[in-house]
Protein backbone atom coordinates (compact mmCIF):
# COMPACT_ATOMS: atom_id res chain seq x y z
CA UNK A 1 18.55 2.85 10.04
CA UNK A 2 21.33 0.76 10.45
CA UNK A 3 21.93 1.29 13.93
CA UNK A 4 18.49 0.52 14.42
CA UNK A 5 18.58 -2.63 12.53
CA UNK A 6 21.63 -3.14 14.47
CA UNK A 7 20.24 -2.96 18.26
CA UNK A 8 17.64 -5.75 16.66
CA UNK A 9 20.04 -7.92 16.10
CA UNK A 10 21.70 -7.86 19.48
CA UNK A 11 18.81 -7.88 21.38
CA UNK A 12 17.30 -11.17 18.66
CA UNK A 13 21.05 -12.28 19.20
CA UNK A 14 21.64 -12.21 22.54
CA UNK A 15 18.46 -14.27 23.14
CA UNK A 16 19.70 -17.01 21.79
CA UNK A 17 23.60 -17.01 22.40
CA UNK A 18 25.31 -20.18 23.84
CA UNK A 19 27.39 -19.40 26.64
CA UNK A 20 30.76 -19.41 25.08
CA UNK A 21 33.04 -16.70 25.83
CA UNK A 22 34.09 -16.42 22.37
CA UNK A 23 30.81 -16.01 21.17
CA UNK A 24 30.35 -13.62 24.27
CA UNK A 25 33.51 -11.54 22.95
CA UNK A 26 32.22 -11.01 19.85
CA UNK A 27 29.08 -9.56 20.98
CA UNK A 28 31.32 -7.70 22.93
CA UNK A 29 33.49 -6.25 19.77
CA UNK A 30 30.21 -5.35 18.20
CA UNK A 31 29.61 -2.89 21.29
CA UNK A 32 32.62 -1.56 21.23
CA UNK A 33 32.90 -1.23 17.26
CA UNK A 34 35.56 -3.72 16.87
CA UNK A 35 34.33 -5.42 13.96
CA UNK A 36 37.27 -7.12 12.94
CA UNK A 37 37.52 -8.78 16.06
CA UNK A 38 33.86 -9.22 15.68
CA UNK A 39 33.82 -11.05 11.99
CA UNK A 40 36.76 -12.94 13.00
CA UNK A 41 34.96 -14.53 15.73
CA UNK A 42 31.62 -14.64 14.76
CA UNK A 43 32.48 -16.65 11.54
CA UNK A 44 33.64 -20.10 13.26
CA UNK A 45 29.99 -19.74 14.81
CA UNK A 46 28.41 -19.25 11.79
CA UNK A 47 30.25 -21.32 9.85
CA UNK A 48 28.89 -24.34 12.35
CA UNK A 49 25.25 -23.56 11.96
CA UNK A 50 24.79 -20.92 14.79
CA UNK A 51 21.61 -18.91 13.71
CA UNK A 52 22.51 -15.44 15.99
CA UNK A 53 26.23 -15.37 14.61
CA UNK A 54 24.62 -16.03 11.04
CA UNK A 55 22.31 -13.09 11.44
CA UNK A 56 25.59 -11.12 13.10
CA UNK A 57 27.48 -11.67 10.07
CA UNK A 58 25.08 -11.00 7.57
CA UNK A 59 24.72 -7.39 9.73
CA UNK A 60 28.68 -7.04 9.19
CA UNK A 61 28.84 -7.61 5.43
CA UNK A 62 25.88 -5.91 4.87
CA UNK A 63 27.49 -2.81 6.40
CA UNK A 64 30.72 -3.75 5.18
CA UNK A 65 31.89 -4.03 8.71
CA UNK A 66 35.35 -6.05 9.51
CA UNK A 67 34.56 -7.47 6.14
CA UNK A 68 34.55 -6.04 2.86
CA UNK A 69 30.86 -4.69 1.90
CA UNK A 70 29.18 -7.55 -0.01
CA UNK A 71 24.97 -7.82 -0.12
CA UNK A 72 26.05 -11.51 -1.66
CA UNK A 73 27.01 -12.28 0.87
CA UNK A 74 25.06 -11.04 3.44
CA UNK A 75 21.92 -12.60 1.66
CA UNK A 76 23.71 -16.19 2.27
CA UNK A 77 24.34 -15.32 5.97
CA UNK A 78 20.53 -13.83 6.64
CA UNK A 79 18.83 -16.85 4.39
CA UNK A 80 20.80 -19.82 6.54
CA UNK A 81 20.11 -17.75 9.85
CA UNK A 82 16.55 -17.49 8.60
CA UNK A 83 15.32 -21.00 7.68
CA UNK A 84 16.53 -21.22 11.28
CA UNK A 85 13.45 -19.35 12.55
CA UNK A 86 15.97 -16.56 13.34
CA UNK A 87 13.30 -13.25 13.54
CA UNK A 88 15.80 -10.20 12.78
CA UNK A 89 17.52 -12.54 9.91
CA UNK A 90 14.18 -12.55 7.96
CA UNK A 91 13.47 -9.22 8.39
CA UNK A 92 16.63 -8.52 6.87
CA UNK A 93 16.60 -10.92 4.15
CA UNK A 94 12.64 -9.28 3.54
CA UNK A 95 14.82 -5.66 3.15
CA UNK A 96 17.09 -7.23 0.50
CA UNK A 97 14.26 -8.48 -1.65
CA UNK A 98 12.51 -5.53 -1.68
CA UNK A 99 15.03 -2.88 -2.20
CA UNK A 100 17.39 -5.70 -4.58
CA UNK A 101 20.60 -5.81 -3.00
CA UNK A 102 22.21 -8.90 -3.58
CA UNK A 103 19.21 -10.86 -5.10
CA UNK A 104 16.68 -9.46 -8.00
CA UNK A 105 14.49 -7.34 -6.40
CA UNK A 106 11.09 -9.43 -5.90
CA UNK A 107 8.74 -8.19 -3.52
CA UNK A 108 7.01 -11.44 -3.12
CA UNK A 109 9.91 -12.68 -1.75
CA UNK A 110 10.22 -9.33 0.64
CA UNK A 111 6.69 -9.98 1.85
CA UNK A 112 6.92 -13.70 2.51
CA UNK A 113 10.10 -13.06 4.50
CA UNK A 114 8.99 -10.08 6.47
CA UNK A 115 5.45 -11.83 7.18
CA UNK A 116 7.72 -14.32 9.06
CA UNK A 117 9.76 -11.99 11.06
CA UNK A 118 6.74 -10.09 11.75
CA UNK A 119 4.48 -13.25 13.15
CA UNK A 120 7.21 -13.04 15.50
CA UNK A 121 6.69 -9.66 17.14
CA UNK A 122 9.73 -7.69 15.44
CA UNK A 123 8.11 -4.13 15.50
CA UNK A 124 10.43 -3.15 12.38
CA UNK A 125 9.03 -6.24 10.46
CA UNK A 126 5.39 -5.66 11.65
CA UNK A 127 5.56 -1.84 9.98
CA UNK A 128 7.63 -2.51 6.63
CA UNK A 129 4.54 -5.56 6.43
CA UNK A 130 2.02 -2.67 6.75
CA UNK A 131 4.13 -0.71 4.14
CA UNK A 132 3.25 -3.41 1.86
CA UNK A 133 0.02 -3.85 2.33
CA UNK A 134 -0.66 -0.06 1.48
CA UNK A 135 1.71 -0.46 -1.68
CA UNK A 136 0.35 -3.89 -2.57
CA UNK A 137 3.84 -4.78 -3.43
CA UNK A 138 4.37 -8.53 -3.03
CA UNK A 139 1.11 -8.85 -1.44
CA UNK A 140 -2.68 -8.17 -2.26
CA UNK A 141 -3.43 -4.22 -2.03
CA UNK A 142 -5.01 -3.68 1.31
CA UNK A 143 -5.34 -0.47 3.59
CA UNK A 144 -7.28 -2.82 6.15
CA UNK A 145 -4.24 -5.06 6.65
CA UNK A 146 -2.00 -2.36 6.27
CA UNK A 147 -3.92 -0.55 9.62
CA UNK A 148 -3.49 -3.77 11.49
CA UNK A 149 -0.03 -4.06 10.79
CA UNK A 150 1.20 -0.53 11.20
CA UNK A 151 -0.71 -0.41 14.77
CA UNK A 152 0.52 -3.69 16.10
CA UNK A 153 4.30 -1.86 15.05
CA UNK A 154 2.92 1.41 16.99
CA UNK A 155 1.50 -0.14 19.96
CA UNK A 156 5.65 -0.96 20.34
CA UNK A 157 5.77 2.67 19.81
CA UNK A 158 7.87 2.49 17.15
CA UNK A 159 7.34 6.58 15.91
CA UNK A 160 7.36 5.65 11.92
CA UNK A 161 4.35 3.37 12.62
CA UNK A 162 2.57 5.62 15.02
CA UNK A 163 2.76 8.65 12.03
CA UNK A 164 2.03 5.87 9.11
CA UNK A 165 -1.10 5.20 11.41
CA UNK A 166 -1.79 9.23 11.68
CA UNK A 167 -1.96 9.13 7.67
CA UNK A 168 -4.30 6.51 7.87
CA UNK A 169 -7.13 7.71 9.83
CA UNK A 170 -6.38 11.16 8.60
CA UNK A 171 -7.11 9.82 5.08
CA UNK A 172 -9.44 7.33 6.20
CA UNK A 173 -7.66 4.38 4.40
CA UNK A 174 -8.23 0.94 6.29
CA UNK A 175 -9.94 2.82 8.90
CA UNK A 176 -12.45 5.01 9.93
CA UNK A 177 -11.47 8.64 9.34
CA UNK A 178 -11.00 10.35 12.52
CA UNK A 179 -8.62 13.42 12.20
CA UNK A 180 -8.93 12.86 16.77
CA UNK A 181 -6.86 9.77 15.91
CA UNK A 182 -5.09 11.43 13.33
CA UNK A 183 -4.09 13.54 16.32
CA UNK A 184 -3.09 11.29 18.85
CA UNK A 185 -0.61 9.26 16.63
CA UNK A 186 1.11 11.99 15.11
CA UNK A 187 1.40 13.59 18.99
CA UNK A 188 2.72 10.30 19.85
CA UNK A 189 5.72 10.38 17.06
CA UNK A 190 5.98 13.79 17.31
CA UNK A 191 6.65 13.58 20.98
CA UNK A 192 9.52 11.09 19.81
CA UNK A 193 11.16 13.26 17.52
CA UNK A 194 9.41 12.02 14.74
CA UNK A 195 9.56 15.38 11.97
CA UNK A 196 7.02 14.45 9.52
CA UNK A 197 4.80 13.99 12.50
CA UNK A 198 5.54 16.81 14.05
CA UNK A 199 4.75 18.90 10.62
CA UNK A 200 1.71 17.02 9.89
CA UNK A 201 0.70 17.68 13.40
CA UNK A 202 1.24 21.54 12.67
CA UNK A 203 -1.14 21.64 9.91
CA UNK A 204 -3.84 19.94 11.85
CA UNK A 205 -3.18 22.77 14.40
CA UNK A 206 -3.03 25.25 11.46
CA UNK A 207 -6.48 23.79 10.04
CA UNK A 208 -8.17 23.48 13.44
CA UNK A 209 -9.05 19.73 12.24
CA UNK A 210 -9.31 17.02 15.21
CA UNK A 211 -8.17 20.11 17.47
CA UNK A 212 -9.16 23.71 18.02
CA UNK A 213 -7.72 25.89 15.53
CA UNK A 214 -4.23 27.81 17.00
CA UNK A 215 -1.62 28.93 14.43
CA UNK A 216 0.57 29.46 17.16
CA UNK A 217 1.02 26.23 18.30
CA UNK A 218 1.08 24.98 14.14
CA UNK A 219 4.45 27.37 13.76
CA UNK A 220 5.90 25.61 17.37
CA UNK A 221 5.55 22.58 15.70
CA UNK A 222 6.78 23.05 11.82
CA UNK A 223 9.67 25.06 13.79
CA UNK A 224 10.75 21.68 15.70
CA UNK A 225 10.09 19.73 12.21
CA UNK A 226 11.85 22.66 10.07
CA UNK A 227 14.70 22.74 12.32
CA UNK A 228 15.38 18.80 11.33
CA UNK A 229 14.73 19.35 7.61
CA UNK A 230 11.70 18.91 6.83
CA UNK A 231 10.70 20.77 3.69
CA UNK A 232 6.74 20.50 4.24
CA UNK A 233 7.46 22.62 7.51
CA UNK A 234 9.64 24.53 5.87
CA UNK A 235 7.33 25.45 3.27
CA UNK A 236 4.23 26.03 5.94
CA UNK A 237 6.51 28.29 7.78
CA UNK A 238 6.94 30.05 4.41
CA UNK A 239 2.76 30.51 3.95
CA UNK A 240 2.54 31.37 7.19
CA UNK A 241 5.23 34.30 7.03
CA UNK A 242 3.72 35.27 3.78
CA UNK A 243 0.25 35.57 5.28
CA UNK A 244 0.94 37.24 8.36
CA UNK A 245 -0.75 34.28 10.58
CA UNK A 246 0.48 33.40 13.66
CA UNK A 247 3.72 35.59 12.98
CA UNK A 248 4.45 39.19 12.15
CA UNK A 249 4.18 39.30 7.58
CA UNK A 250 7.18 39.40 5.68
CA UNK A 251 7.75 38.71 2.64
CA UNK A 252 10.99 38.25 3.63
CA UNK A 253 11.12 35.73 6.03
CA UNK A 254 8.20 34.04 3.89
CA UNK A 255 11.18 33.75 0.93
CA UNK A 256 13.77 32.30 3.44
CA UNK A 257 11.77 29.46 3.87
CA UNK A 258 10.67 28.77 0.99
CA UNK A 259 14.27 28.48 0.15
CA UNK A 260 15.19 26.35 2.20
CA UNK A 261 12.06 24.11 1.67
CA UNK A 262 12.79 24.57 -2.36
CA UNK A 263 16.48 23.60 -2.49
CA UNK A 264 15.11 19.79 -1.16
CA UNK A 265 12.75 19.35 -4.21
CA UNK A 266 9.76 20.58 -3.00
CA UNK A 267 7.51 21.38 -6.10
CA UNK A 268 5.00 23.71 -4.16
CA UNK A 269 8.00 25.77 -2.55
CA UNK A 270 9.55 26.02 -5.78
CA UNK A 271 6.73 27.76 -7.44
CA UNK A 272 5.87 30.01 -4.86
CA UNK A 273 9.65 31.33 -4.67
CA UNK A 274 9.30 31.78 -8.75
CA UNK A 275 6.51 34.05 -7.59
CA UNK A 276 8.00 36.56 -5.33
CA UNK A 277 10.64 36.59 -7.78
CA UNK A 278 8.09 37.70 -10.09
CA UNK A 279 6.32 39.84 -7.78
CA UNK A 280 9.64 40.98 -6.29
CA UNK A 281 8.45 40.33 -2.65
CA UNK A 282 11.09 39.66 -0.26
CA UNK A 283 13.74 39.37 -3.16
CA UNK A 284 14.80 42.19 -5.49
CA UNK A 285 12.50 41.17 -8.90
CA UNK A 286 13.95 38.95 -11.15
CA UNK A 287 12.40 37.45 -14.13
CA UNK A 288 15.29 35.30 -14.97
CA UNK A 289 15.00 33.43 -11.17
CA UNK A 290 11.41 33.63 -11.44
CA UNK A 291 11.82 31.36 -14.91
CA UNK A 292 14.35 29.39 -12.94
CA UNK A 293 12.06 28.36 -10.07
CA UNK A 294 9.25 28.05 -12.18
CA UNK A 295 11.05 25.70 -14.38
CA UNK A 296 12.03 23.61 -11.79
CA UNK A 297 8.68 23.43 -10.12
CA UNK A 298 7.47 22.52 -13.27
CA UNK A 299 9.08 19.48 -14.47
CA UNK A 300 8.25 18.23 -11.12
CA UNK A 301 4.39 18.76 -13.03
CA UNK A 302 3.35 21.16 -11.00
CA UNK A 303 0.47 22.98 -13.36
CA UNK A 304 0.70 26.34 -11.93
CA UNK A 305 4.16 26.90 -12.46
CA UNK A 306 3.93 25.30 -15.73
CA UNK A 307 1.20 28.21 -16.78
CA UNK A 308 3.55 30.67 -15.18
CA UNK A 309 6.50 29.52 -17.29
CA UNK A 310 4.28 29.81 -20.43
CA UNK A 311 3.10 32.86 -19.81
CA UNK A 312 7.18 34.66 -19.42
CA UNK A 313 8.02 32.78 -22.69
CA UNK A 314 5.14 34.69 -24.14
CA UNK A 315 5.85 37.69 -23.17
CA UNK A 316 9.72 37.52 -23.35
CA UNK A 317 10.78 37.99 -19.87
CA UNK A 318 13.76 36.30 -18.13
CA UNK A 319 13.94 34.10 -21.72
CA UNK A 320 13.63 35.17 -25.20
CA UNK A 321 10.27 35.41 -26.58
CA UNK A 322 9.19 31.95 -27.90
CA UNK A 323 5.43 30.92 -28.88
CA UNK A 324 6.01 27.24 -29.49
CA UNK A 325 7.61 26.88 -25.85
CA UNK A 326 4.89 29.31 -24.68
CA UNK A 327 2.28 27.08 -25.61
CA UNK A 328 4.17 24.01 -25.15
CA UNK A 329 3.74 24.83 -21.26
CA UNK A 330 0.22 26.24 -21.21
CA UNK A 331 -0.87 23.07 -23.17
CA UNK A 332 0.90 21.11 -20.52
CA UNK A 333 -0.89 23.43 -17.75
CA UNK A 334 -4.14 22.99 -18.97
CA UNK A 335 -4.46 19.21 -19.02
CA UNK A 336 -2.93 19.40 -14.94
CA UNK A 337 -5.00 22.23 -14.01
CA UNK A 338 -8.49 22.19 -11.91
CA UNK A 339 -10.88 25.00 -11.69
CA UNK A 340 -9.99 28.91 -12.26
CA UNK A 341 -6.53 27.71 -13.42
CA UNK A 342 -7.67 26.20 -16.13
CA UNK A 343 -9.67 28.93 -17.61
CA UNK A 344 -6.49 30.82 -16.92
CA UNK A 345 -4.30 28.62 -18.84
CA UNK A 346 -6.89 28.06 -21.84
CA UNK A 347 -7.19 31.65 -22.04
CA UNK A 348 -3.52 32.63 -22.39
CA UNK A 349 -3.26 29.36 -24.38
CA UNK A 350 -5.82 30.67 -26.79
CA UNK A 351 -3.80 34.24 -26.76
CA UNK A 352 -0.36 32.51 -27.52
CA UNK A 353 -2.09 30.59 -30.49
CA UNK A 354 -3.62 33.69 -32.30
CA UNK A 355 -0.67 34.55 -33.65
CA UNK A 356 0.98 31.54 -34.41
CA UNK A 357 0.85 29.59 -37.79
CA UNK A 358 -0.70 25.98 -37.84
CA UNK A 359 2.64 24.41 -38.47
CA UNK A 360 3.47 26.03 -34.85
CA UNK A 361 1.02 24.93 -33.17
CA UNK A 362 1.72 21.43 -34.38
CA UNK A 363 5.18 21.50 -33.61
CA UNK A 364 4.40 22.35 -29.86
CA UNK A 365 1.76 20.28 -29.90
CA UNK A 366 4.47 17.46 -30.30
CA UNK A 367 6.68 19.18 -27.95
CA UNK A 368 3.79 18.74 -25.59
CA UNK A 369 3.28 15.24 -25.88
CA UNK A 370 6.70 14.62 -26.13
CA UNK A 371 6.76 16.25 -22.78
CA UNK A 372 4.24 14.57 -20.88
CA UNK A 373 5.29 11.09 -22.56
CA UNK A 374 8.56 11.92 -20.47
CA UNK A 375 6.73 12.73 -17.36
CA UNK A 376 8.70 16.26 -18.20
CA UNK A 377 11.51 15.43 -18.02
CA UNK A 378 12.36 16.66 -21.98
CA UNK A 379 10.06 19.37 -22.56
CA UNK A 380 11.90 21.96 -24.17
CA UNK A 381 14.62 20.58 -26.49
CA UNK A 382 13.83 21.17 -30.24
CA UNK A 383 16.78 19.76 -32.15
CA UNK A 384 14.66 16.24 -31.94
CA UNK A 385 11.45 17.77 -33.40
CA UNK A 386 11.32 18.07 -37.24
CA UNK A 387 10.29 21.33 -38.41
CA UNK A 388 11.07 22.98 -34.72
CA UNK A 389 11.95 26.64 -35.26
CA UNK A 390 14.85 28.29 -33.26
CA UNK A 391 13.65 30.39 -30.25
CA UNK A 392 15.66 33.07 -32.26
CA UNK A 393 13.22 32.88 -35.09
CA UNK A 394 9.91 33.50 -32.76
CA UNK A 395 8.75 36.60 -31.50
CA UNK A 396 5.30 37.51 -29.89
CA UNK A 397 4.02 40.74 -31.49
């Protein structure tokens, strides 16, 4: 992003240099990453009320370039460059305020700021406005503005904007729903390089929605999107694998994905690696990696990994057997669960709970709350719960 940011600046910049040589070297430095010649040159500019060397320097210290990294003083350099009517100054000076680096973070401030760089055209400004808008962070809640901001940004076809506008008429937010237009932005992104675009525009393939329906062309495009990180690809390439569409079935390659999407976070990945390790598809069985991916998946609250979790603790396997963490996580499934799941997880609920005293059942009721007060993040530590038995002291019949 900085280097982005940076090409802004020259081009804002270099519109409004004077002719000076000096001024003309430092722009040079910059291009040739000299940014101690750079600073040193820029400043005497600055210092005299020159509104491109002002945004120049704020760049520097920003980046801690020829100048010792300081967000203080970058701030100073954007704001005086700013009240100048200098465009890629109050962009910059929006960034600060919203992210709160070098001033308190105040998004009113952000908007303000980037609503002035953006009346100016800067495509950057114009999306992060639209950002905003969908957020309703410093400015009313509004998917309508939001759409007109994020397409003036992509009709500069700047690929972030053209897939934020994808989401939007996929979702219908601020526009009128039209997977077709869904389509056509995410082709335009994705043609740029652009891998969440290219991975949402594999799953329209995949789903046949604003397109006809052709798996094979879904896996071309979560392979371009996988092959740049992206763990949604990585995990489509995984259900794909897994179901034998579009690609020979393995369980094998299914798990290799999955992987890959799982190590990045991904709560969906992670549960459905716990379950081949369950299953022992693709992967020797394992109980004790199945309760590790399940475990991970489910402090991210993901419901059916949460049930899953519950249900080894009941039955002992890959952890000792423990009721009150059993039904700890099957209480926590069953208020995140939809449909058949949560007749599942009521029903082993109910099965974990006939043989467990009252006093149990209260203390993981606690644990429960405890749990979900914490967004579960401290679901299964005890020593904080009076009356908690030690997972020692439970067994289930």
């Amino acid at each position: 992003m900085r280097c982005v940011l940076f090409a802004m600046f020259l081009i804002a910049a270099c519109a409004t240099v004077s002719a000076a040589d000096s001024y003309t070297d430092a722009v040079s430095a910059v291009h040739r990453d000299d940014y101690d010649l750079a600073a040193r040159l820029f400043r005497p500019f600055a210092e005299q009320g020159h509104a491109g060397a002002q945004s120049f320097l704020g760049v520097l210290y920003a980046n801690g370039q020829g100048v010792s990294q300081s967000y203080e003083e970058a701030v100073q350099w954007y704001q005086r460059a700013a009240e100048q009517g200098d465009a890629a100054a109050q962009f910059q000076l929006g960034a600060l305020y919203a992210n709160g680096q070098g001033v308190p973070q105040n998004y009113e401030m952000a908007g303000q700021w980037t609503r002035r760089a953006a009346d100016q055209g800067v495509a950057a400004a114009e999306f992060q406005l639209g950002l905003l808008y969908a957020n309703g962070q410093g400015v009313p809640q509004s998917y309508e503005m939001a759409g007109q901001w994020t397409r003036r940004a992509a009709d500069q076809g700047v690929a972030a904007a053209e897939f934020q506008l994808g989401v939007l008429y996929a979702n219908g937010q601020g526009v009128p729903q039209s997977y077709e237009e869904a389509v056509r932005w995410y082709q335009r992104a994705a043609d740029q390089g652009h891998a969440r675009a290219q991975s949402h525009l594999g799953v329209l393939y995949a789903r046949g929605q604003g397109l006809p329906k052709d798996s094979r062309v879904a896996i071309q495009w979560y392979r371009r999107a996988a092959a740049q990180g992206d763990a949604v690809a990585q995990f489509q390439l995984g259900v794909l694998y897994a179901n034998g569409q579009g690609v020979p079935q393995s369980y094998r390659e299914a798990v290799r994905w999955y992987r890959r999407a799982a190590d990045q976070g991904d709560a969906v990945a992670q549960f459905n690696l716990g379950v081949r390790y369950d299953n022992g598809q693709g992967v020797p069985q394992s109980y004790r990696e199945a309760v590790r991916w399940y475990r991970r998946a489910a402090e991210q609250g993901h419901a059916r990994a949460q049930s899953n979790l519950g249900v080894l603790y009941a039955n002992g396997q890959g952890v000792p057997k423990d009721v009150i963490l059993a039904y700890l996580w099957l209480t926590v499934a069953v208020a995140g669960s939809s449909g058949d799941d949560v007749k599942t997880a009521i029903m082993n609920q109910t099965t974990v709970a006939s043989d467990m005293t009252a006093a149990q059942i209260e203390q993981a009721q606690e644990l429960a709350r405890r749990c979900r007060d914490t967004q579960f993040l401290h679901c299964e530590a005890k020593e904080n719960v009076p009356g908690v038995f030690s997972a020692a002291s439970l067994s289930v019949p």
